[in-house]
PDB file of N, CA and C in Angstrom:
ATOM      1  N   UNK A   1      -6.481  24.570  -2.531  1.00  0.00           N
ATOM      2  CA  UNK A   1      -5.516  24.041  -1.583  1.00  0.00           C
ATOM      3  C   UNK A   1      -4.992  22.716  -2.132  1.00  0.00           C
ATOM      4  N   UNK A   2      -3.520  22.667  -1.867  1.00  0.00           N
ATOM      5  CA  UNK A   2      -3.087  21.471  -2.837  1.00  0.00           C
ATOM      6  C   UNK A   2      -3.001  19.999  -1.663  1.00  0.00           C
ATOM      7  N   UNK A   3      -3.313  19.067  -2.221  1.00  0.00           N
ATOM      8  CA  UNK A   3      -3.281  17.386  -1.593  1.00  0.00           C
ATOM      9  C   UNK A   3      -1.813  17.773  -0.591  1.00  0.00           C
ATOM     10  N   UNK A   4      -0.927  18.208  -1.448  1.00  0.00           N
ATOM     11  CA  UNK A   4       0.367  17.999  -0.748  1.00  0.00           C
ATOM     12  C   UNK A   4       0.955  18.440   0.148  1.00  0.00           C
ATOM     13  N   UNK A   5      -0.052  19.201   0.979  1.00  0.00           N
ATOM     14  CA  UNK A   5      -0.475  20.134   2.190  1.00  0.00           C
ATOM     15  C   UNK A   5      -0.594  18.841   3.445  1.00  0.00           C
ATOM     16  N   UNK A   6      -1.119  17.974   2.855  1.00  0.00           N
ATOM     17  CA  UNK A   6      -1.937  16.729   3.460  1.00  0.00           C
ATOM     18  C   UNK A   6      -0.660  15.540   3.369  1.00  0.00           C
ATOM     19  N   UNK A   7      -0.262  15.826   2.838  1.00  0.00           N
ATOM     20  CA  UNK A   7       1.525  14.228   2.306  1.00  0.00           C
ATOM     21  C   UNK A   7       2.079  14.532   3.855  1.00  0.00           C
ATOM     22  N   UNK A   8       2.366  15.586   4.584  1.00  0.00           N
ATOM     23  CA  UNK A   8       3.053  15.947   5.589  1.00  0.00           C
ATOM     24  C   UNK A   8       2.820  14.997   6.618  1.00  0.00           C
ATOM     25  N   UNK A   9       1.616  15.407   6.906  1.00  0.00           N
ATOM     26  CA  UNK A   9       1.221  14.475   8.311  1.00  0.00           C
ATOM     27  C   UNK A   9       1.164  13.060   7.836  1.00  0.00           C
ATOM     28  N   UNK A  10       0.769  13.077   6.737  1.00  0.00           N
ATOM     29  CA  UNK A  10       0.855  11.726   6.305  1.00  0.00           C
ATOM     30  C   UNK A  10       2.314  10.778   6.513  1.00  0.00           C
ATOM     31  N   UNK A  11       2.908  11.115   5.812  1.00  0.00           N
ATOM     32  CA  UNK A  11       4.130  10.867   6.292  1.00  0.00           C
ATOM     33  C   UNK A  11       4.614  11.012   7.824  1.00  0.00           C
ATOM     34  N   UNK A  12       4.489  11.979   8.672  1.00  0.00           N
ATOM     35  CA  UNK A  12       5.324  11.767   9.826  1.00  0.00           C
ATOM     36  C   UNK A  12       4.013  10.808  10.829  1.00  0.00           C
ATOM     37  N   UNK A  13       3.266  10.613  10.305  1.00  0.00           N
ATOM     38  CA  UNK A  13       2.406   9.250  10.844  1.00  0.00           C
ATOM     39  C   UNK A  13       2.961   8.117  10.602  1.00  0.00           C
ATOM     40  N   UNK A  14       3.183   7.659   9.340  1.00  0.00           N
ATOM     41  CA  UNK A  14       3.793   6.694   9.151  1.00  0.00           C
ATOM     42  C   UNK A  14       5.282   6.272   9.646  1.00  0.00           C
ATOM     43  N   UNK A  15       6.151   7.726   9.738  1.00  0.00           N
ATOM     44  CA  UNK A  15       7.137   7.390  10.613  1.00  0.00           C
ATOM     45  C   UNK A  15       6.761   6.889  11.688  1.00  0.00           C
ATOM     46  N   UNK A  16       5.877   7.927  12.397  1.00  0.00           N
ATOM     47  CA  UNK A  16       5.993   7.408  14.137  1.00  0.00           C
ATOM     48  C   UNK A  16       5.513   5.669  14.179  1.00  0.00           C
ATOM     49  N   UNK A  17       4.753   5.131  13.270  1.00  0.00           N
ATOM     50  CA  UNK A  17       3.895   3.754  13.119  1.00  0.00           C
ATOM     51  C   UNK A  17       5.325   2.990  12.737  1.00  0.00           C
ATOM     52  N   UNK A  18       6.239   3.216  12.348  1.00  0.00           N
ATOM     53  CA  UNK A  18       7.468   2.130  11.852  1.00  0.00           C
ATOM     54  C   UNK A  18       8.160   2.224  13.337  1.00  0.00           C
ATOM     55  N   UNK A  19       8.258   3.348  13.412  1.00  0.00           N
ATOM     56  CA  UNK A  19       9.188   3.480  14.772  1.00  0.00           C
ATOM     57  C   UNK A  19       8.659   2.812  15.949  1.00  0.00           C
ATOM     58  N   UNK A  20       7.534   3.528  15.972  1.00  0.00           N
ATOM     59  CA  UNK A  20       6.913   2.704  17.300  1.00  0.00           C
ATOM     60  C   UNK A  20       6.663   0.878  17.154  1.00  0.00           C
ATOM     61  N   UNK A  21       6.503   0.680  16.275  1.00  0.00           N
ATOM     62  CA  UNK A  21       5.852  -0.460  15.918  1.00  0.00           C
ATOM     63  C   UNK A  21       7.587  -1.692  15.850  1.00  0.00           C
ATOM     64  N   UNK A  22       8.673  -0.767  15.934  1.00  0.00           N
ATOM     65  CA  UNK A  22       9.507  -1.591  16.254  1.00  0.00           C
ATOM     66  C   UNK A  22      10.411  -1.490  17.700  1.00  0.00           C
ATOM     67  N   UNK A  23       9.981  -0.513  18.126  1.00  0.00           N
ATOM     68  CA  UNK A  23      10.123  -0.330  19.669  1.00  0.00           C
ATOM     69  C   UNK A  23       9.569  -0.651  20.441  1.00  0.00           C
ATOM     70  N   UNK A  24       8.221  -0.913  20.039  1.00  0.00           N
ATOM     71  CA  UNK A  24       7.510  -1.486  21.068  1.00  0.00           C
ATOM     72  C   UNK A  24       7.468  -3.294  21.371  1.00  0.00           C
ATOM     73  N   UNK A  25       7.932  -3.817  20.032  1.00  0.00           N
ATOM     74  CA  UNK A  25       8.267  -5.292  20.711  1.00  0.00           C
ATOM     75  C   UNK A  25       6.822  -5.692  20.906  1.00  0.00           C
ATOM     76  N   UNK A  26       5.828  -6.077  20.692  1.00  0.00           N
ATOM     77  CA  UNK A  26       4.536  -6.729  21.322  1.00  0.00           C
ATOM     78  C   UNK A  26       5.095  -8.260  21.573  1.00  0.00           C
ATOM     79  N   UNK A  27       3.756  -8.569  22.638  1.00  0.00           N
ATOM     80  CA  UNK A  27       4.732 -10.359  23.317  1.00  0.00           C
ATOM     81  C   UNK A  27       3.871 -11.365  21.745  1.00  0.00           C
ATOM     82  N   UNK A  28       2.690 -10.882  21.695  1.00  0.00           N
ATOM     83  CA  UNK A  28       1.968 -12.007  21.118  1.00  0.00           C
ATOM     84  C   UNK A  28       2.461 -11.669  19.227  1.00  0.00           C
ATOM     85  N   UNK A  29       2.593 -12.806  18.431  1.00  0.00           N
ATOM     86  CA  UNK A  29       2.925 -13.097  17.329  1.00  0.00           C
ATOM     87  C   UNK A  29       1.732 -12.618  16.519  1.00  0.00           C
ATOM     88  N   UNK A  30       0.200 -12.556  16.786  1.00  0.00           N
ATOM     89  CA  UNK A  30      -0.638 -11.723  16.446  1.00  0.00           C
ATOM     90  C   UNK A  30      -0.336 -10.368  15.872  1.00  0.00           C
ATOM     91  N   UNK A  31      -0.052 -10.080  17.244  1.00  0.00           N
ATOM     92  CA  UNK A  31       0.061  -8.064  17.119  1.00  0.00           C
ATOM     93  C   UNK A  31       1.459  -7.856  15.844  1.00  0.00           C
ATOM     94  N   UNK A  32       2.618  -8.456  16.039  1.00  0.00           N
ATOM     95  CA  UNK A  32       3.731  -8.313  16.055  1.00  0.00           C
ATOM     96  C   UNK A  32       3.461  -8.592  13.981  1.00  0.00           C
ATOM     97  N   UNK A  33       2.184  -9.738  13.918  1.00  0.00           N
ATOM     98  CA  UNK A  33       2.130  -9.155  12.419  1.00  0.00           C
ATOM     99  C   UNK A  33       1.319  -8.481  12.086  1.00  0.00           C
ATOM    100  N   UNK A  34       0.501  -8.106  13.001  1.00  0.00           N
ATOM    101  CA  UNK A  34      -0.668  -6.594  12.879  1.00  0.00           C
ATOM    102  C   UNK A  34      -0.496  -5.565  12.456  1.00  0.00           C
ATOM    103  N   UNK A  35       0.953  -5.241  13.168  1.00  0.00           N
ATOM    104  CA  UNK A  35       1.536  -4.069  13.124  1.00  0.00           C
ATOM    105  C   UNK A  35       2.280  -4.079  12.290  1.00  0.00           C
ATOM    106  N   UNK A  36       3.147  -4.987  11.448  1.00  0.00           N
ATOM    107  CA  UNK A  36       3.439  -5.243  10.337  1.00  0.00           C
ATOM    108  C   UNK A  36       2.277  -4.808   9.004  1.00  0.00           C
ATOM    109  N   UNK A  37       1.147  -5.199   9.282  1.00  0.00           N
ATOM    110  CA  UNK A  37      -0.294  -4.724   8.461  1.00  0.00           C
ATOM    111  C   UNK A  37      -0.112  -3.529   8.497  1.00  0.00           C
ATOM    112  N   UNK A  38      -0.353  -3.223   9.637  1.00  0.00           N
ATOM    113  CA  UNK A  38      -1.019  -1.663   9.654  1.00  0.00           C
ATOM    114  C   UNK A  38       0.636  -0.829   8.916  1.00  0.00           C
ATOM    115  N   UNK A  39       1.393  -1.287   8.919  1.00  0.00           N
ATOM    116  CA  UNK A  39       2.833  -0.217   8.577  1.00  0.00           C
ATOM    117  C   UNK A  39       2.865  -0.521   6.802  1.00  0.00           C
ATOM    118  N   UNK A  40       2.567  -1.829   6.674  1.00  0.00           N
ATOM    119  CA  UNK A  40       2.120  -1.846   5.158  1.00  0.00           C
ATOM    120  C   UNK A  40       0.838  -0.535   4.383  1.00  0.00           C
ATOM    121  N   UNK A  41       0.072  -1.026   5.243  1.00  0.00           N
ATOM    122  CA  UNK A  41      -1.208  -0.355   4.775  1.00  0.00           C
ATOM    123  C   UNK A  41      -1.043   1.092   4.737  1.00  0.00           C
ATOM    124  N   UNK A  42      -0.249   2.175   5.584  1.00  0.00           N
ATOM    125  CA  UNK A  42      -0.092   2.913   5.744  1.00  0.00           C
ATOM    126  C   UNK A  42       1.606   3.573   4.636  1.00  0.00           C
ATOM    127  N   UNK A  43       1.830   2.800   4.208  1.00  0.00           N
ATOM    128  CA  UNK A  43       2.995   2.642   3.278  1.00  0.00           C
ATOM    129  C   UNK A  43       2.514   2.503   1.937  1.00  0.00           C
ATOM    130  N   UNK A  44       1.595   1.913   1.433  1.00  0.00           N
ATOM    131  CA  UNK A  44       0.964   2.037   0.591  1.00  0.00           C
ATOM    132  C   UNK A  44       0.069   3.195   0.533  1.00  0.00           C
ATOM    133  N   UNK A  45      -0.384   3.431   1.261  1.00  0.00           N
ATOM    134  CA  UNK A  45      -1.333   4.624   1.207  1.00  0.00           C
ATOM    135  C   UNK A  45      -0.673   5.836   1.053  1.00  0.00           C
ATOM    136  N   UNK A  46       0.392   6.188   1.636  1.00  0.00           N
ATOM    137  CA  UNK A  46       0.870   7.142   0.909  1.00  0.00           C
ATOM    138  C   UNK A  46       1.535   7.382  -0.072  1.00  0.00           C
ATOM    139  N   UNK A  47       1.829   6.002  -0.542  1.00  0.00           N
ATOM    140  CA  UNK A  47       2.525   5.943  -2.217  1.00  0.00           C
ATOM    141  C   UNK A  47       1.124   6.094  -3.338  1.00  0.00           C
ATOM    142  N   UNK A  48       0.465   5.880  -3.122  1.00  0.00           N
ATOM    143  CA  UNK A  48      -0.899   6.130  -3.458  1.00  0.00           C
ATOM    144  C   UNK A  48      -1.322   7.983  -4.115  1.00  0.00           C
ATOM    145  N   UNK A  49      -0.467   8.352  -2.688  1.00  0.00           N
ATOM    146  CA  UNK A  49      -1.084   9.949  -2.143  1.00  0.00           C
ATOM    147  C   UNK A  49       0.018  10.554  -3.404  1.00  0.00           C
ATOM    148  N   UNK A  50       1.468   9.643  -3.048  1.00  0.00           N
ATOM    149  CA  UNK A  50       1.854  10.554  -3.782  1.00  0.00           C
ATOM    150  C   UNK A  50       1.638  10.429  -5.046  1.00  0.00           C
ATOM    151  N   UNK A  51       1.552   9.336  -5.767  1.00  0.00           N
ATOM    152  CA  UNK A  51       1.015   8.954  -7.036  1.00  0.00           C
ATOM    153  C   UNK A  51       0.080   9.816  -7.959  1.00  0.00           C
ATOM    154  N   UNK A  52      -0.334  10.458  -6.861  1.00  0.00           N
ATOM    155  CA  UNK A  52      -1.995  10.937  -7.118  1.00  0.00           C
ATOM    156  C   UNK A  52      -2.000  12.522  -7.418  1.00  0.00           C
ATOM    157  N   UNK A  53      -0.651  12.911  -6.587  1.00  0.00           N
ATOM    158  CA  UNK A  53      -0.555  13.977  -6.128  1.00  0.00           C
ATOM    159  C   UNK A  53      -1.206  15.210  -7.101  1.00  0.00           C
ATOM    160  N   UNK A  54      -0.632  14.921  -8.151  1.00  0.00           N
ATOM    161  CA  UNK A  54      -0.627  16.352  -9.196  1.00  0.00           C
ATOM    162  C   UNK A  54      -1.806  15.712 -10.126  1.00  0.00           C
ATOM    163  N   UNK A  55      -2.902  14.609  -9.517  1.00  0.00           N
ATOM    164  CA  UNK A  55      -4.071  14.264 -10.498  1.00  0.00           C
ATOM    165  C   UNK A  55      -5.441  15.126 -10.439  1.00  0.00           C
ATOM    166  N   UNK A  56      -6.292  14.934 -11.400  1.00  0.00           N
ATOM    167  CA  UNK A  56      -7.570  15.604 -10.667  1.00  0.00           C
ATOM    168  C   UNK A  56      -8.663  14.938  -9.897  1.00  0.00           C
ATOM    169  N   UNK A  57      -9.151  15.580  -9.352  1.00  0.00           N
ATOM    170  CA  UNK A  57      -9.930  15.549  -8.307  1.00  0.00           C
ATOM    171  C   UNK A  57     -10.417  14.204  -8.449  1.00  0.00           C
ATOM    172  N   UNK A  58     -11.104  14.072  -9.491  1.00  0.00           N
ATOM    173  CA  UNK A  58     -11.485  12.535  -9.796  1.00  0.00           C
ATOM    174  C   UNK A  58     -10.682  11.419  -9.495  1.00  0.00           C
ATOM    175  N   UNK A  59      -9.451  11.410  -9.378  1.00  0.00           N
ATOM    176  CA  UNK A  59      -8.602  10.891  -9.018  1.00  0.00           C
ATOM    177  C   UNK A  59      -8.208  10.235  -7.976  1.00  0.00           C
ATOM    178  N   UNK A  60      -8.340  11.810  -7.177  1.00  0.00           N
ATOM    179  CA  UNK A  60      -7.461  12.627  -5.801  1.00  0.00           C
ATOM    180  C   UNK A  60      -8.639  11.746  -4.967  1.00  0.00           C
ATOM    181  N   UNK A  61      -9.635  11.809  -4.501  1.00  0.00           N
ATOM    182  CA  UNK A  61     -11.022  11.792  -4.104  1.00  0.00           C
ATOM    183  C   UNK A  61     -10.844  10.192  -3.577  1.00  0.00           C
ATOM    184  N   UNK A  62     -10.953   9.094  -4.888  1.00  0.00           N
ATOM    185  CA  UNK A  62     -10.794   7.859  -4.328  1.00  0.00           C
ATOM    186  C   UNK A  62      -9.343   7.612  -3.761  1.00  0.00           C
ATOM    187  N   UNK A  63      -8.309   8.399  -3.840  1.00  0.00           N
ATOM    188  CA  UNK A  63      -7.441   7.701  -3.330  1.00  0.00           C
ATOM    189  C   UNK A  63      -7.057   8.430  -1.628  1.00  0.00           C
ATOM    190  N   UNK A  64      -8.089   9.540  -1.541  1.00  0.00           N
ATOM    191  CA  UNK A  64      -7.762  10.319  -0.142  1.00  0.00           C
ATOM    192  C   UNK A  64      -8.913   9.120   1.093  1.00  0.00           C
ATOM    193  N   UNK A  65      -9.819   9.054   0.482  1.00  0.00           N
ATOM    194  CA  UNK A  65     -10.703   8.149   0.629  1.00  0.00           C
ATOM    195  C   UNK A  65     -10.118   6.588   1.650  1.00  0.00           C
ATOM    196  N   UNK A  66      -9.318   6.108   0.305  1.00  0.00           N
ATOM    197  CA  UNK A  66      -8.432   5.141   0.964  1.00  0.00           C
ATOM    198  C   UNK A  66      -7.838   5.177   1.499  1.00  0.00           C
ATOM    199  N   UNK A  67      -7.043   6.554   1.896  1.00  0.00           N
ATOM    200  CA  UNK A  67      -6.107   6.847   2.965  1.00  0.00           C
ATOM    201  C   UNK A  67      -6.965   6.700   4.637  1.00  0.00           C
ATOM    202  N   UNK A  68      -7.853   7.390   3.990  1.00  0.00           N
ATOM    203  CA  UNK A  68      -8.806   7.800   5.738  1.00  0.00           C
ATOM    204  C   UNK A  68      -8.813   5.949   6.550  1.00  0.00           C
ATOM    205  N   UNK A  69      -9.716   5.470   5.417  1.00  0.00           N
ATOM    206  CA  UNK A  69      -9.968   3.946   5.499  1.00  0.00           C
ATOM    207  C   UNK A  69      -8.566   3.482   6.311  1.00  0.00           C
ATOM    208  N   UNK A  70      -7.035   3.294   5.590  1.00  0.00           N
ATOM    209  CA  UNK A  70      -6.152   3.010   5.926  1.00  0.00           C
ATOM    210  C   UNK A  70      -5.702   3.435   7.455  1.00  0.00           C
ATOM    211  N   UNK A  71      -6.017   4.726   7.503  1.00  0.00           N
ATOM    212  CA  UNK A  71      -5.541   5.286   8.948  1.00  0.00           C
ATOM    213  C   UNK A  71      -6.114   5.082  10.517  1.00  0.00           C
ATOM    214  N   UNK A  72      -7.800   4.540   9.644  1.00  0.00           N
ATOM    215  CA  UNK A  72      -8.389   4.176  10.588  1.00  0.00           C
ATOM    216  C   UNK A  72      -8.531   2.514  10.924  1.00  0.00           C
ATOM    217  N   UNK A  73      -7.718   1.879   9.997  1.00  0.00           N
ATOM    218  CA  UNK A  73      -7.428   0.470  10.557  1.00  0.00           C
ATOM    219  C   UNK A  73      -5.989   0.815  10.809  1.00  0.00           C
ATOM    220  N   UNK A  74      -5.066   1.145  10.808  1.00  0.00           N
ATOM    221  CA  UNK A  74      -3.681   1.217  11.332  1.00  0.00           C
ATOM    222  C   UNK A  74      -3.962   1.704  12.792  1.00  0.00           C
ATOM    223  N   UNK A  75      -4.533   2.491  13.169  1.00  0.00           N
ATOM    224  CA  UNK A  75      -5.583   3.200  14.064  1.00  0.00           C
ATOM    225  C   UNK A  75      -6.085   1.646  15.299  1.00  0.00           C
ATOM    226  N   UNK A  76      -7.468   1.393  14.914  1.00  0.00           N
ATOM    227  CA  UNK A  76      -7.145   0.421  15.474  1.00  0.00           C
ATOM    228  C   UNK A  76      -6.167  -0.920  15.785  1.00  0.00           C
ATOM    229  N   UNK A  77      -5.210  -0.969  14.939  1.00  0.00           N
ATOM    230  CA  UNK A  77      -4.052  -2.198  15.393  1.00  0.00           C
ATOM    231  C   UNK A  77      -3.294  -1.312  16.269  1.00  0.00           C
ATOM    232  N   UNK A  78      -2.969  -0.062  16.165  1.00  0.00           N
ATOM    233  CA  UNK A  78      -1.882   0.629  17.332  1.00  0.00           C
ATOM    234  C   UNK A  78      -3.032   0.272  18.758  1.00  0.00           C
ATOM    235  N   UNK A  79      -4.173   0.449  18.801  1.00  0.00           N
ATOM    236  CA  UNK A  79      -4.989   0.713  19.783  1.00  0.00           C
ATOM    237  C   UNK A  79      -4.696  -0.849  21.042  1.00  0.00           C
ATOM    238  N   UNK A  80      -4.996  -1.660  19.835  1.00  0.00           N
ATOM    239  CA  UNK A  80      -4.777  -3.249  20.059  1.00  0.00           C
ATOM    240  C   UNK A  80      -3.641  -3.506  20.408  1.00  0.00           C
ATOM    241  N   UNK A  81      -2.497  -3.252  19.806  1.00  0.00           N
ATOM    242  CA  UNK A  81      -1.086  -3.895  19.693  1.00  0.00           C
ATOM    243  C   UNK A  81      -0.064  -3.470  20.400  1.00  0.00           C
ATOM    244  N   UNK A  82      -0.394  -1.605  20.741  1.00  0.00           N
ATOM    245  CA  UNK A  82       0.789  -1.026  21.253  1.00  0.00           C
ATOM    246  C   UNK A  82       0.045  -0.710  23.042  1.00  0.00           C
ATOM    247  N   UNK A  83       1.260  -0.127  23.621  1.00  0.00           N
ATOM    248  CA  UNK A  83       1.043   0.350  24.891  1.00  0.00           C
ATOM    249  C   UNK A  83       2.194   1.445  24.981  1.00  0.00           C
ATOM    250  N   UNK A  84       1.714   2.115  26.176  1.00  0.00           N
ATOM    251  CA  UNK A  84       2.561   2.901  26.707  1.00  0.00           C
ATOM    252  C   UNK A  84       2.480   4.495  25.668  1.00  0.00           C
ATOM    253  N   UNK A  85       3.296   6.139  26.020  1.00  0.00           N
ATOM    254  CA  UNK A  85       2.740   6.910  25.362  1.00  0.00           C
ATOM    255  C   UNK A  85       3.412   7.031  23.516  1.00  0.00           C
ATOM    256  N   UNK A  86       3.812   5.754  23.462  1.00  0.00           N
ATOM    257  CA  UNK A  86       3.827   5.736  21.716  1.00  0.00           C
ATOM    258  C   UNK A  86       2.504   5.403  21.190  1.00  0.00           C
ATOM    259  N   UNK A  87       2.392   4.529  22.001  1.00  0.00           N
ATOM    260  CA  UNK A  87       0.282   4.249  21.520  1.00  0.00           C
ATOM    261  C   UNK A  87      -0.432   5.411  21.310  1.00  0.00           C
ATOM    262  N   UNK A  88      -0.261   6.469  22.373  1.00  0.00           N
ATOM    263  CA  UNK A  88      -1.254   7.837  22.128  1.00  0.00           C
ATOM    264  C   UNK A  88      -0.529   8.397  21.589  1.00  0.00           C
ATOM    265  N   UNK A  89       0.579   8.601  21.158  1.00  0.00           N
ATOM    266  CA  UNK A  89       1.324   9.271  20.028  1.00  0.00           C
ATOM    267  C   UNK A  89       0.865   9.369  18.703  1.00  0.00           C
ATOM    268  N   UNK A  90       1.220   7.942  18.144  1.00  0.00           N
ATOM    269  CA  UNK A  90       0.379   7.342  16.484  1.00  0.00           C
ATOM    270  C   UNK A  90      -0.814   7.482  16.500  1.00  0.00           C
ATOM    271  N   UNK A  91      -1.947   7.186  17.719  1.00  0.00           N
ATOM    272  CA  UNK A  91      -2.831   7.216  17.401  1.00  0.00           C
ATOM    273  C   UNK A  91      -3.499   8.314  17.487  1.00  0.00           C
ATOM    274  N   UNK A  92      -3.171   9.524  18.081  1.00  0.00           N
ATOM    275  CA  UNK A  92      -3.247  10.833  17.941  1.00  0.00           C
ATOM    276  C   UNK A  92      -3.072  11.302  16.540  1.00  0.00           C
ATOM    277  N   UNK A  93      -1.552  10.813  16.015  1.00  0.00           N
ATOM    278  CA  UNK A  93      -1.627  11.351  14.404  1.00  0.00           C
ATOM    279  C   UNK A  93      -2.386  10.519  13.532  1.00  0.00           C
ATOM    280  N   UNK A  94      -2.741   9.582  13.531  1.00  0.00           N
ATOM    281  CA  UNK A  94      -3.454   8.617  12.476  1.00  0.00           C
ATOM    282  C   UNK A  94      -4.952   9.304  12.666  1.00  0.00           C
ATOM    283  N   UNK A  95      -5.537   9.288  13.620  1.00  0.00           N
ATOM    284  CA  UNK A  95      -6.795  10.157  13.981  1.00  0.00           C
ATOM    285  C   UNK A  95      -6.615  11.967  12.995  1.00  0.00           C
ATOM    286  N   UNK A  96      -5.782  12.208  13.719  1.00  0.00           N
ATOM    287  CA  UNK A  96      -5.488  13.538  12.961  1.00  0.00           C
ATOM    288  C   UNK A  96      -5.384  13.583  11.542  1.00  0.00           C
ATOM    289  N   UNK A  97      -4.758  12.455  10.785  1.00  0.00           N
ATOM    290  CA  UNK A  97      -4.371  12.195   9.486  1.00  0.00           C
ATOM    291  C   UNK A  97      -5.752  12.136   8.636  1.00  0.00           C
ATOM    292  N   UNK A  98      -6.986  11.690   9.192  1.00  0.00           N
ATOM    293  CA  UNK A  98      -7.927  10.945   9.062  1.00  0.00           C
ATOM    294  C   UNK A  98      -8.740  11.869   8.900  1.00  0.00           C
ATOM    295  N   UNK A  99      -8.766  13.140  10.192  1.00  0.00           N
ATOM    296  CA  UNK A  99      -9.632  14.028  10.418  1.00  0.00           C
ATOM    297  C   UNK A  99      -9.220  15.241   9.115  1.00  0.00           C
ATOM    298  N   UNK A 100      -7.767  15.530   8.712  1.00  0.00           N
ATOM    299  CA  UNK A 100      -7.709  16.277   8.008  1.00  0.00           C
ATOM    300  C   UNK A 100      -8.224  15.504   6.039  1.00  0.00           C
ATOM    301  N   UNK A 101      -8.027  14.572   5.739  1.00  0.00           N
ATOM    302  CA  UNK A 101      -8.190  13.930   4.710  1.00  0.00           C
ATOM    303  C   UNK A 101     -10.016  13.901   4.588  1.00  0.00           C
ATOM    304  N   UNK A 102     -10.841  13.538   5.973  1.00  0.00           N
ATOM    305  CA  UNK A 102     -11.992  13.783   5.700  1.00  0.00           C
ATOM    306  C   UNK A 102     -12.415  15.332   5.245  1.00  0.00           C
ATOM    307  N   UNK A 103     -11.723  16.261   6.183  1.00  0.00           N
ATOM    308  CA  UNK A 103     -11.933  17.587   5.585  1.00  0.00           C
ATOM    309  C   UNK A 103     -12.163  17.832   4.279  1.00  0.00           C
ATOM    310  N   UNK A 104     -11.318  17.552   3.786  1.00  0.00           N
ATOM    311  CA  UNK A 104     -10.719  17.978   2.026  1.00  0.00           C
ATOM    312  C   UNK A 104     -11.511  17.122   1.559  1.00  0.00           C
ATOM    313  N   UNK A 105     -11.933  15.910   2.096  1.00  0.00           N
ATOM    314  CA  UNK A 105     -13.062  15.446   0.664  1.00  0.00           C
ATOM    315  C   UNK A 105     -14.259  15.645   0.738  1.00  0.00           C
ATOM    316  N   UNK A 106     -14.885  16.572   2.377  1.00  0.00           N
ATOM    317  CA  UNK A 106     -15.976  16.734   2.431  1.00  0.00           C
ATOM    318  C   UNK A 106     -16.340  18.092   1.429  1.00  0.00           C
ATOM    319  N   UNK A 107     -14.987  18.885   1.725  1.00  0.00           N
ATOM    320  CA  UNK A 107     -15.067  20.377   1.093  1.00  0.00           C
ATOM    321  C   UNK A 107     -14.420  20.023  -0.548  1.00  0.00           C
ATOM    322  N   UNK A 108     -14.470  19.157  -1.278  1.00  0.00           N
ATOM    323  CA  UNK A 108     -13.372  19.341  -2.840  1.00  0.00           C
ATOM    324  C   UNK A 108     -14.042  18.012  -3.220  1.00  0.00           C
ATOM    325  N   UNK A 109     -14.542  16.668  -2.524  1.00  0.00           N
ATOM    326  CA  UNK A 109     -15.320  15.327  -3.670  1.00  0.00           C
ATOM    327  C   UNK A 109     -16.607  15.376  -3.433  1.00  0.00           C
ATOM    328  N   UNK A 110     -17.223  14.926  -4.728  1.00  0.00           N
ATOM    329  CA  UNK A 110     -18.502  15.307  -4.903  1.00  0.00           C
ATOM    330  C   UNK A 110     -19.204  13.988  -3.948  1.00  0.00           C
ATOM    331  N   UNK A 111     -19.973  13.619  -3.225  1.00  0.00           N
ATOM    332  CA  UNK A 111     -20.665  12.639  -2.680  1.00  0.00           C
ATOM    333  C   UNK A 111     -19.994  12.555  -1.214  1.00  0.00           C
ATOM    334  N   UNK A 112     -19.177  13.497  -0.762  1.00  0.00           N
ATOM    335  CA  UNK A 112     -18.583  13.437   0.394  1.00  0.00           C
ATOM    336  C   UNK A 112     -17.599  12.251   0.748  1.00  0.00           C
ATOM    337  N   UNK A 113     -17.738  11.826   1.685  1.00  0.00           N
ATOM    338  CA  UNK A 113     -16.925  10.488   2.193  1.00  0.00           C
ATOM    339  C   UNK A 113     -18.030   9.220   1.922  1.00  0.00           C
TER     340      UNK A 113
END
């Protein structure tokens, strides 16, 4: 099964995290560069993914790795930062993003997660 099965959700996570993350306006200057973090972190991570895309496993492994990591701090700043149902939106797919990326490295990298 190829990584690039996995770029999908990846990507329309990161959409909904730009989108939401500029619709939602947060009041405090905190969140407002949190969410700036988390849209970085999650922007990198999939330039990463795709980077990686057509590498081997050895490769693939640490950088799916870093994705999970990534999704699950973008993850918590939506949790923190956002409200209303864009919050359970992203954080539905970032969870999901997370849950499928652990899959594939539990079943394809050697030492699991």
């Amino acid at each position: 099964m190829s990584a690039l099965r996995f770029i999908g959700p990846a990507l329309l996570a990161l959409a909904a995290l730009v989108g939401a993350a500029q619709a939602a306006a947060p009041d405090s200057a905190e969140c407002k560069r949190d969410l700036m973090v988390a849209d970085s972190l999650m922007r990198q991570s999939r330039e990463r993914l795709l980077n990686a895309a057509s590498a081997p496993l050895a490769t693939q492994c640490p950088v799916w790795r870093q994705h999970v990591e990534a999704a699950r701090k973008a993850n918590a700043i939506q949790g923190r930062c956002q409200t209303g149902m864009g919050k359970s939106v992203i954080q539905a797919e970032l969870v999901n993003t997370a849950t499928e990326f652990e899959a594939q490295i539990k079943a394809r990298c050697k030492g699991g997660l």
